[in-house]
N, C-alpha and C. Protein backbone atom coordinates (compact mmCIF):
# COMPACT_ATOMS: atom_id res chain seq x y z
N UNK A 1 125.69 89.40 197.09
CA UNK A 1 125.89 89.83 195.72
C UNK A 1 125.06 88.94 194.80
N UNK A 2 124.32 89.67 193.80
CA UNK A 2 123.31 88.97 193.48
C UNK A 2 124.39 88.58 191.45
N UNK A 3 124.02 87.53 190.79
CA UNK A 3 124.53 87.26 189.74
C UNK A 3 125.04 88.40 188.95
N UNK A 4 123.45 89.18 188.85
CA UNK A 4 123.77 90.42 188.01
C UNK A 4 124.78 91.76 188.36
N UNK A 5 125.71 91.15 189.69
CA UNK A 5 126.56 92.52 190.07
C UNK A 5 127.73 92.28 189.12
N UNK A 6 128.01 91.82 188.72
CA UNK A 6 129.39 91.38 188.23
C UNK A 6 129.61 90.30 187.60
N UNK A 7 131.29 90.06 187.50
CA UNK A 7 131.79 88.98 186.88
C UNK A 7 132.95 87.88 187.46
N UNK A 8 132.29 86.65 187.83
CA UNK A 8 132.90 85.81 188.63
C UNK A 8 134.25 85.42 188.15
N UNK A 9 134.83 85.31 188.55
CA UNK A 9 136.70 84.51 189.05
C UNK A 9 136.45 82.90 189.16
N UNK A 10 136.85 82.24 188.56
CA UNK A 10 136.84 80.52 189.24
C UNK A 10 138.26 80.52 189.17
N UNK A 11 139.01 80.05 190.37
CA UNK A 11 139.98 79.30 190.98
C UNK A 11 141.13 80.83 191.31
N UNK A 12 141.94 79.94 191.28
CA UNK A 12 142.83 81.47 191.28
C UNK A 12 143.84 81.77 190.18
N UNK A 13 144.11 83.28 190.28
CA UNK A 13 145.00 83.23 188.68
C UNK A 13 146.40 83.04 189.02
N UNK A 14 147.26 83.77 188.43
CA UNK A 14 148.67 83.88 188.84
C UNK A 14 149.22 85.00 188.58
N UNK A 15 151.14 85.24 189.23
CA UNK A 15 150.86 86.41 189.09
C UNK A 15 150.99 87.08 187.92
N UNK A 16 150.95 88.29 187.72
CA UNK A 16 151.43 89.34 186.81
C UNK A 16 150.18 89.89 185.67
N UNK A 17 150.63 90.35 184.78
CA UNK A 17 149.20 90.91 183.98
C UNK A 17 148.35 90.13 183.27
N UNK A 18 146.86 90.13 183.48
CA UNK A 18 145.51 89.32 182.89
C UNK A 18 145.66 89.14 181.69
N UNK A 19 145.67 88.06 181.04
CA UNK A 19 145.94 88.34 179.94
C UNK A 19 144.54 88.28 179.05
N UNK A 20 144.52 88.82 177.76
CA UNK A 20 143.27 89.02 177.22
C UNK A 20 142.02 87.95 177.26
N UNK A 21 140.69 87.73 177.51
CA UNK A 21 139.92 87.37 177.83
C UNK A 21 138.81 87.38 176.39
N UNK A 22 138.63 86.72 176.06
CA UNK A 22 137.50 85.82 174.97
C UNK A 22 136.27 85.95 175.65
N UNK A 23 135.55 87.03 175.21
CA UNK A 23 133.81 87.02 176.06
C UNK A 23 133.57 86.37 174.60
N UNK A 24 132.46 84.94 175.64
CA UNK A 24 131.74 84.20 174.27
C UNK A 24 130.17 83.93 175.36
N UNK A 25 129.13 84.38 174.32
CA UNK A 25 128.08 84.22 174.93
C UNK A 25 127.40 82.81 174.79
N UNK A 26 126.90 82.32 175.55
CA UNK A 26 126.16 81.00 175.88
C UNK A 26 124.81 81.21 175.95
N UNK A 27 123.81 80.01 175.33
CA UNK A 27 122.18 79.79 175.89
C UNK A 27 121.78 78.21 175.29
N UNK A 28 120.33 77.98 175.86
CA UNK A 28 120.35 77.09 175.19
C UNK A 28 118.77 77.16 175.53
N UNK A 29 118.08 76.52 174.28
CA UNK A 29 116.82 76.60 174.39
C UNK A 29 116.04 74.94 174.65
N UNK A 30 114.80 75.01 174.43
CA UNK A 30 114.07 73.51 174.87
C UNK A 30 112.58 74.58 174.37
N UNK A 31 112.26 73.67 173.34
CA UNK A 31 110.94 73.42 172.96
C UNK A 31 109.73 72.66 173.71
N UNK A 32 109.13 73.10 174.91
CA UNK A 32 108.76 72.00 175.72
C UNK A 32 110.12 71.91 177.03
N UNK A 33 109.49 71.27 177.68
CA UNK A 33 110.47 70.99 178.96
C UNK A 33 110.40 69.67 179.87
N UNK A 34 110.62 68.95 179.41
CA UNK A 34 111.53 68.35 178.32
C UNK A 34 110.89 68.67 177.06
N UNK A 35 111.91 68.51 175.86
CA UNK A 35 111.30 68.62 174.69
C UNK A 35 112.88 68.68 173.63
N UNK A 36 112.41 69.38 172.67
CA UNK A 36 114.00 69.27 171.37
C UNK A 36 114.50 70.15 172.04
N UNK A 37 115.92 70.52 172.26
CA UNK A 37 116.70 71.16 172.27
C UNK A 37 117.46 72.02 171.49
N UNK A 38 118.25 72.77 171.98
CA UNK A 38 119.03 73.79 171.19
C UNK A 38 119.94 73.93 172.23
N UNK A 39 121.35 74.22 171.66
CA UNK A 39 122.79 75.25 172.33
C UNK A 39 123.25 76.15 171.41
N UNK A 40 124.13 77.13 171.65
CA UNK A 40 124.89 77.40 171.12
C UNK A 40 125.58 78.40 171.51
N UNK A 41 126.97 78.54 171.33
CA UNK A 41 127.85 80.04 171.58
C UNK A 41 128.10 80.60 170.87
N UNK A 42 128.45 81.87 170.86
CA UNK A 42 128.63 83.15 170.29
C UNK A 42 130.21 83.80 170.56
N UNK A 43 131.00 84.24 169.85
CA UNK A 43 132.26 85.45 170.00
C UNK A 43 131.54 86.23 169.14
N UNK A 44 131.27 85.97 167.77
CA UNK A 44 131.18 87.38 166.92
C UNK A 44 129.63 86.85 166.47
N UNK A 45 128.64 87.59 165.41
CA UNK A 45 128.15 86.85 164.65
C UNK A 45 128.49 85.74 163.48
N UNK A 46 130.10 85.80 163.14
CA UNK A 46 130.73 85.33 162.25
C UNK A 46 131.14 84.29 163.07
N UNK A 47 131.81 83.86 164.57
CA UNK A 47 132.21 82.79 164.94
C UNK A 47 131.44 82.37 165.95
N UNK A 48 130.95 81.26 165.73
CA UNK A 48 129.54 80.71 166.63
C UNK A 48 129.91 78.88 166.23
N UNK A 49 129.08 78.49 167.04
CA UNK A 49 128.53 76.95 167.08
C UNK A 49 127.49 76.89 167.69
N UNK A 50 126.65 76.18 167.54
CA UNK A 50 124.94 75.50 168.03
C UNK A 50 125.00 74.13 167.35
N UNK A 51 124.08 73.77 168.00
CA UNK A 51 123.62 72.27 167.82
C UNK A 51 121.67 71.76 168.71
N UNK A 52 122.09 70.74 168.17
CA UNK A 52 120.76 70.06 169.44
C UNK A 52 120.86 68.75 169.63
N UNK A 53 119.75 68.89 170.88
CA UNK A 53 119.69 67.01 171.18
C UNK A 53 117.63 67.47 171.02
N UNK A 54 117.16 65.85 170.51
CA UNK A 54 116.07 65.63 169.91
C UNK A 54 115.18 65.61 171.36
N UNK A 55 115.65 64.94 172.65
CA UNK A 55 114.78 65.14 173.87
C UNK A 55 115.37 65.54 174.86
N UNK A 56 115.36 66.86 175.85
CA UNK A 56 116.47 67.28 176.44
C UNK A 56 115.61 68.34 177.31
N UNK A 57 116.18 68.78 178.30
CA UNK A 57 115.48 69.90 179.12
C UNK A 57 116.38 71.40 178.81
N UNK A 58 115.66 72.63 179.42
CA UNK A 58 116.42 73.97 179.10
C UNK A 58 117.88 73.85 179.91
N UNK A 59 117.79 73.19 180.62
CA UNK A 59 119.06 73.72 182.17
C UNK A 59 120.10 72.77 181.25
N UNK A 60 119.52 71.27 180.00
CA UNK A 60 120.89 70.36 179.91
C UNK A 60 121.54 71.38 178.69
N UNK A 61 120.63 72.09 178.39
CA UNK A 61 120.99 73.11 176.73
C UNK A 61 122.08 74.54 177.41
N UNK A 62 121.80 74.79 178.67
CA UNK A 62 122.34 76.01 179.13
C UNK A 62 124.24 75.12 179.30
N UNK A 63 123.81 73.87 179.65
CA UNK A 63 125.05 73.52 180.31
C UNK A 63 125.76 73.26 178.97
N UNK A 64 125.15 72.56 177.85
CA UNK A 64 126.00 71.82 177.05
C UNK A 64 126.49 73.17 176.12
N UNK A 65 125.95 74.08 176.30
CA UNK A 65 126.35 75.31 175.12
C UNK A 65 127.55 75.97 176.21
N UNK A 66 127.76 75.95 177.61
CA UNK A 66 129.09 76.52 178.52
C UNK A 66 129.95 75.20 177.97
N UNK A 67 129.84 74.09 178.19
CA UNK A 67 130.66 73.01 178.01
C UNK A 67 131.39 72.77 176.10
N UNK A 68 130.21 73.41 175.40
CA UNK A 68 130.83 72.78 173.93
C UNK A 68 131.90 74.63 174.01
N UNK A 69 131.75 75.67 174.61
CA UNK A 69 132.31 77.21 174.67
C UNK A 69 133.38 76.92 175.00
N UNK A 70 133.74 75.97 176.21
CA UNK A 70 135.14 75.72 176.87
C UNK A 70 135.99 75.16 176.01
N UNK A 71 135.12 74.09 175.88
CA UNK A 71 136.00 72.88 174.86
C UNK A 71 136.28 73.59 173.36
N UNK A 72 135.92 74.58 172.90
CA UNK A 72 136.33 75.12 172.05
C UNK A 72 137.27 76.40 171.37
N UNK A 73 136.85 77.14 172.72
CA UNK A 73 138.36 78.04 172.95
C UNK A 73 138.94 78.06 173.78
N UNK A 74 140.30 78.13 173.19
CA UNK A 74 141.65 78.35 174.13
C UNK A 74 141.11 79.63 174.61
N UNK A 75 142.12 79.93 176.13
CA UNK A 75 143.22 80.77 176.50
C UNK A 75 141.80 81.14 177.45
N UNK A 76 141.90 82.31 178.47
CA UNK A 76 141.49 82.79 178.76
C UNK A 76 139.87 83.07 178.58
N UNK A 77 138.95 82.90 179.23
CA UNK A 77 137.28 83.41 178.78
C UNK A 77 136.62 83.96 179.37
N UNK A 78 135.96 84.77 179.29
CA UNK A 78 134.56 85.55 179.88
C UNK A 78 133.22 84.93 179.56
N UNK A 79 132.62 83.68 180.02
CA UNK A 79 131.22 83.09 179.57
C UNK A 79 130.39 84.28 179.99
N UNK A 80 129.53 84.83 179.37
CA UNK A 80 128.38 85.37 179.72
C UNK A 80 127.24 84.70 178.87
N UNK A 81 126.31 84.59 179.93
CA UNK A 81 124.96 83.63 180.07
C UNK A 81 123.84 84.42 180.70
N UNK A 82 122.75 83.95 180.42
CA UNK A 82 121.53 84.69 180.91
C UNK A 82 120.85 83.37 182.42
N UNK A 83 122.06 82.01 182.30
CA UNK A 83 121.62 81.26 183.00
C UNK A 83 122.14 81.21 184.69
N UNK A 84 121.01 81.58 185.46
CA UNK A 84 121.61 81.92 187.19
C UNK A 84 121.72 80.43 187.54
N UNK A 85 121.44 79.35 186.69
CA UNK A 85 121.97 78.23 187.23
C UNK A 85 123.74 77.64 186.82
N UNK A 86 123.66 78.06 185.92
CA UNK A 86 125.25 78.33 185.35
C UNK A 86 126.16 79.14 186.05
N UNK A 87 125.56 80.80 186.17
CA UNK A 87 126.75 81.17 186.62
C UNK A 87 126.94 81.42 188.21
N UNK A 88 125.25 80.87 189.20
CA UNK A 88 125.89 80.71 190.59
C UNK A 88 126.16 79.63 190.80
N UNK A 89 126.06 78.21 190.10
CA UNK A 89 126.94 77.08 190.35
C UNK A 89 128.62 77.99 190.45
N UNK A 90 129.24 78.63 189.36
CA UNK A 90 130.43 79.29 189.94
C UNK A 90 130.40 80.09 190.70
N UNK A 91 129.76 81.02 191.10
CA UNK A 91 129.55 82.21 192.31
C UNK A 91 129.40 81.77 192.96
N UNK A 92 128.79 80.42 193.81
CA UNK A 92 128.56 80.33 194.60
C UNK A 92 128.91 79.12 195.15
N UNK A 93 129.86 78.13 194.20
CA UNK A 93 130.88 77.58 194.92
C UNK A 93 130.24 76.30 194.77
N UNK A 94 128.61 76.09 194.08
CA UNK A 94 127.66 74.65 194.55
C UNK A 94 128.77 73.49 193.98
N UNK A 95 129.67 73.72 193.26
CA UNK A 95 130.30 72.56 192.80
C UNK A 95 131.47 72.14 193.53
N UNK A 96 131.76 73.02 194.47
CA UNK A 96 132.74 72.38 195.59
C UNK A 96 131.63 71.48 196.53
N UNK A 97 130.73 71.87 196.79
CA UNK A 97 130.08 71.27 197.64
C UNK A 97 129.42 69.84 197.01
N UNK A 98 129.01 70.11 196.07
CA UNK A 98 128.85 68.98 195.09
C UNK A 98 130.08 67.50 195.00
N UNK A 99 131.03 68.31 194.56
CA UNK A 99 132.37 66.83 195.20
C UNK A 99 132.81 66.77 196.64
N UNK A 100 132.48 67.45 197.32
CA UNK A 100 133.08 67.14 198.57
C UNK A 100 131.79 65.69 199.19
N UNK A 101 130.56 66.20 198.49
CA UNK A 101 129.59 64.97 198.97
C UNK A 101 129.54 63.97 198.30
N UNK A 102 130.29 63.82 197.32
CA UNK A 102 130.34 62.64 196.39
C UNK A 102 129.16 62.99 195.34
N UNK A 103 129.31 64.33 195.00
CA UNK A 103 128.29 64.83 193.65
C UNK A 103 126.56 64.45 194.02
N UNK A 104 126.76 64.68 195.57
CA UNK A 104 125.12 64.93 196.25
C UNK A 104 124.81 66.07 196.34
N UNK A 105 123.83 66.62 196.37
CA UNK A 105 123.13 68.04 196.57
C UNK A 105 123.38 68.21 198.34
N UNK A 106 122.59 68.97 198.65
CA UNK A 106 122.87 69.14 200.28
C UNK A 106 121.70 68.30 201.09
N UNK A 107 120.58 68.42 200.21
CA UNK A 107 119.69 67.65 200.44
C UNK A 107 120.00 65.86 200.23
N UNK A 108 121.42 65.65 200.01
CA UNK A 108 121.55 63.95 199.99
C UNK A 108 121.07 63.71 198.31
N UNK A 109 120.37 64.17 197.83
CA UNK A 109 120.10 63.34 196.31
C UNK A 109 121.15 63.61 195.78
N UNK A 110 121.20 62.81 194.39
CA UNK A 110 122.27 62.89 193.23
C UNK A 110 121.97 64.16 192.55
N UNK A 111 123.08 65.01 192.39
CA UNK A 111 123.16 65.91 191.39
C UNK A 111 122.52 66.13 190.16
N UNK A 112 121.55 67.16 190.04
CA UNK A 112 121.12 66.95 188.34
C UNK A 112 121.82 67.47 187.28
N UNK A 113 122.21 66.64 186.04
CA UNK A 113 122.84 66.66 185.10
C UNK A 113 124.10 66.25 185.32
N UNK A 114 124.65 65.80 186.35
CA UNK A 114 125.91 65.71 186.80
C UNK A 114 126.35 65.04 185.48
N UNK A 115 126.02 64.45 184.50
CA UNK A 115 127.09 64.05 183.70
C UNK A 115 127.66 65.45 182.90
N UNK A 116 127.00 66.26 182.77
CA UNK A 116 127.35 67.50 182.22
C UNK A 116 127.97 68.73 183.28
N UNK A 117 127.58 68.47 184.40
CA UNK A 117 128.23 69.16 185.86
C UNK A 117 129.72 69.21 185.69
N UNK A 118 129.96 67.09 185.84
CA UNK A 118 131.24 66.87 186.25
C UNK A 118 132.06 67.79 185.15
N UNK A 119 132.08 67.12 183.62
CA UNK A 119 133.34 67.55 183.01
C UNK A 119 133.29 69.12 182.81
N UNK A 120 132.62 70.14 183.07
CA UNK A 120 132.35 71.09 182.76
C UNK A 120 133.07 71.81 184.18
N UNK A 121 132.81 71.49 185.61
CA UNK A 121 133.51 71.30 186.28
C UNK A 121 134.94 71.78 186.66
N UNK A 122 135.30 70.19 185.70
CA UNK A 122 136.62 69.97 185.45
C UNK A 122 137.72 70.63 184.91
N UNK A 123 136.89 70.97 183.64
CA UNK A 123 137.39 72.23 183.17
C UNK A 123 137.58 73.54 183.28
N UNK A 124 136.17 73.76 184.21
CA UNK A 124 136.84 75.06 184.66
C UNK A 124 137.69 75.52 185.86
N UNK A 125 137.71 74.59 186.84
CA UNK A 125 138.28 74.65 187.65
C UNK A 125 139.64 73.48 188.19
N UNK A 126 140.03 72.60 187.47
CA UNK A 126 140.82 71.80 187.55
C UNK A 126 141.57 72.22 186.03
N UNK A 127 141.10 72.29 185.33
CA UNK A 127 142.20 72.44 183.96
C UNK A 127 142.97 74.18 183.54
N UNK A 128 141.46 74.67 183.98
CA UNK A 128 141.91 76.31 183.43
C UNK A 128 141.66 77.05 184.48
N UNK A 129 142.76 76.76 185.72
CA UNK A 129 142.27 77.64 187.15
C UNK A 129 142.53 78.74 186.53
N UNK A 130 141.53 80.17 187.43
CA UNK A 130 141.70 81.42 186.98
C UNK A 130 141.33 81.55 185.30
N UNK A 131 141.85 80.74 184.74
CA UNK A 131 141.30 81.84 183.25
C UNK A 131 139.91 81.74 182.88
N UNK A 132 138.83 81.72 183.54
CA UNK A 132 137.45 81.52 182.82
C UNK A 132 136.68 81.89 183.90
N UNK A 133 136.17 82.66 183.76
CA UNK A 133 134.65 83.59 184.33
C UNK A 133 133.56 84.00 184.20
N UNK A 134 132.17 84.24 184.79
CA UNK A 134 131.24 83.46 184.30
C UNK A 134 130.86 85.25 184.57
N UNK A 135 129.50 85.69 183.89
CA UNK A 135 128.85 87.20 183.90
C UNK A 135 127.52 86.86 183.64
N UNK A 136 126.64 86.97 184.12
CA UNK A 136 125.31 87.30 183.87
C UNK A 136 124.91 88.47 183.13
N UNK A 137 123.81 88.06 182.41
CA UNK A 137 123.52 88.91 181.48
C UNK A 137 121.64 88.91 181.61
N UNK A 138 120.61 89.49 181.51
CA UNK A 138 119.81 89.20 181.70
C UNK A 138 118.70 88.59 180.28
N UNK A 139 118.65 88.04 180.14
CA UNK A 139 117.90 87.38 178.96
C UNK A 139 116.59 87.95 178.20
N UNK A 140 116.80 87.70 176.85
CA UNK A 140 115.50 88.39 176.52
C UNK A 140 115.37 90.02 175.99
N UNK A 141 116.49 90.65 176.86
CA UNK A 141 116.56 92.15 176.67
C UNK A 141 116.96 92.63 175.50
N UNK A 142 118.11 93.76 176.16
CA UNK A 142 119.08 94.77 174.80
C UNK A 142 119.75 94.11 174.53
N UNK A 143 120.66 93.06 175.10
CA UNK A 143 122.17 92.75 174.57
C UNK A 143 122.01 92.34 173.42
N UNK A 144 122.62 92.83 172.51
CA UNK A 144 122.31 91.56 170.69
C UNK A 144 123.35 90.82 170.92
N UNK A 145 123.78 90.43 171.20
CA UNK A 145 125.21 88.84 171.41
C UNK A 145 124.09 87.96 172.02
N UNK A 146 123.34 88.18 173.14
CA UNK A 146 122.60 87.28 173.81
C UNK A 146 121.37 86.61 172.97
N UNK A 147 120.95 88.26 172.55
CA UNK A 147 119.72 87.51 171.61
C UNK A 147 120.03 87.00 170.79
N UNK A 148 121.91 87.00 169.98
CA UNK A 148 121.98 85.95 169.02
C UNK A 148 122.04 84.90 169.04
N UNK A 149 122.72 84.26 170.22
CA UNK A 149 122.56 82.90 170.78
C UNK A 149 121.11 82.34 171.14
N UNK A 150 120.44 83.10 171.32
CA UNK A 150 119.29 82.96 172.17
C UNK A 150 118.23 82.23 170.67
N UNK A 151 118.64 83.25 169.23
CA UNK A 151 118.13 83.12 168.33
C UNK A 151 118.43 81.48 167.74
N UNK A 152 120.13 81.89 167.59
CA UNK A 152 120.45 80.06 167.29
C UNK A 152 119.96 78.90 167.98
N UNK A 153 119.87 78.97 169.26
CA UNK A 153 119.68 78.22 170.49
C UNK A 153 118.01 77.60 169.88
N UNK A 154 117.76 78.34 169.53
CA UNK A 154 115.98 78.59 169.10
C UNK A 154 116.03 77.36 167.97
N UNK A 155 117.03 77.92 166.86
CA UNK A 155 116.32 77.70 165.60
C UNK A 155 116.99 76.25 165.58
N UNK A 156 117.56 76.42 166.47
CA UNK A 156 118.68 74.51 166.68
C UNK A 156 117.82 73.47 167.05
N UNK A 157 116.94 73.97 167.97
CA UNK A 157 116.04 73.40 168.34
C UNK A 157 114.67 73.08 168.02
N UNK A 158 114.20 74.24 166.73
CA UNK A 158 113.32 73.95 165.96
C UNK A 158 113.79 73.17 164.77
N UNK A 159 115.07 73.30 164.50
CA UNK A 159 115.33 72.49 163.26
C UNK A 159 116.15 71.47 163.29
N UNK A 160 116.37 71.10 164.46
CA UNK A 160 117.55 69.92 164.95
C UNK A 160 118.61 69.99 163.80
N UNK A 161 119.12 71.00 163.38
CA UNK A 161 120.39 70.28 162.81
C UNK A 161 121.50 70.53 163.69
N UNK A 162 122.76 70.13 163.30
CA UNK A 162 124.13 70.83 164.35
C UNK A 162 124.45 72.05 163.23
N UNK A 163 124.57 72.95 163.33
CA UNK A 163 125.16 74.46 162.68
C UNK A 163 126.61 73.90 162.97
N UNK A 164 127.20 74.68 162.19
CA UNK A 164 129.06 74.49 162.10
C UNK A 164 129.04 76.03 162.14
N UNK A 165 130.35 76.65 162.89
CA UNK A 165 130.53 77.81 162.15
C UNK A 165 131.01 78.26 161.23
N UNK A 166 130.42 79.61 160.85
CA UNK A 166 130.35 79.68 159.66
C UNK A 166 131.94 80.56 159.27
């Protein structure tokens, strides 16, 4: 199953009925690679956050815009991302394998970004088993939620400020 079939499950839920689910879209841009950065998430055009860091790569902007999404809404979530490093780290389990080696790759090196791995991690699978699931989306295209993030993600990073929402 390739990213784009669906929408991943992390941990397990419990029983009885799902309860409503918060789709908030994620991206994050990089001017250069390394270079300025951009994040930011999306629920509506009206409720958003972005930010940046001044030297940063695309993959630390994909992570820190899932990580500032968690840490900011409760209850239940649907992340959808255009990033296949985001959402098959959950599909595909790399972060069990990641702590079982002491946060080594399979190849023996240290994890990249692991400071943004771990707590992100943590949260989704140690704090909020079952309520948070990850969807691919393909980047660039039709979706306008994506391209709005995609837009902030941009302009965060051309203009380094932190956006608040509005």
């Amino acid at each position: 199953m390739t990213a784009s079939q669906g929408t991943f499950d992390v941990g397990s839920g419990g029983p009885g009925p799902a309860a409503p689910r918060t789709v908030v879209f994620t991206d994050g841009a990089c001017i250069g690679n390394p270079g300025p950065g951009g994040w930011a998430w999306a629920v509506t055009a009206e409720r958003y956050a972005a930010g940046s860091t001044p030297s940063t790569t695309n993959q630390r902007m994909e992570l820190t815009a899932v990580l500032r999404a968690v840490g900011a809404l409760e209850g239940p979530l649907e992340v959808v991302s255009d990033s296949t490093y985001v959402v098959n780290c959950f599909r595909d389990r790399w972060w069990s394998g990641w702590r079982g080696r002491g946060w080594k790759s399979s190849k023996g090196t240290p994890v990249a970004n692991r400071d943004l791995w771990e707590p992100l991690v943590a949260a989704v699978v140690d704090e909020r088993p079952g309520q948070i699931r990850f969807r691919w989306v393909k980047g660039h295209a039709s979706d306008a939620m994506n391209n709005l993030v995609d837009r902030l993600a941009n302009e965060a990073a051309r203009t380094q400020p932190d956006a608040a929402p509005t």
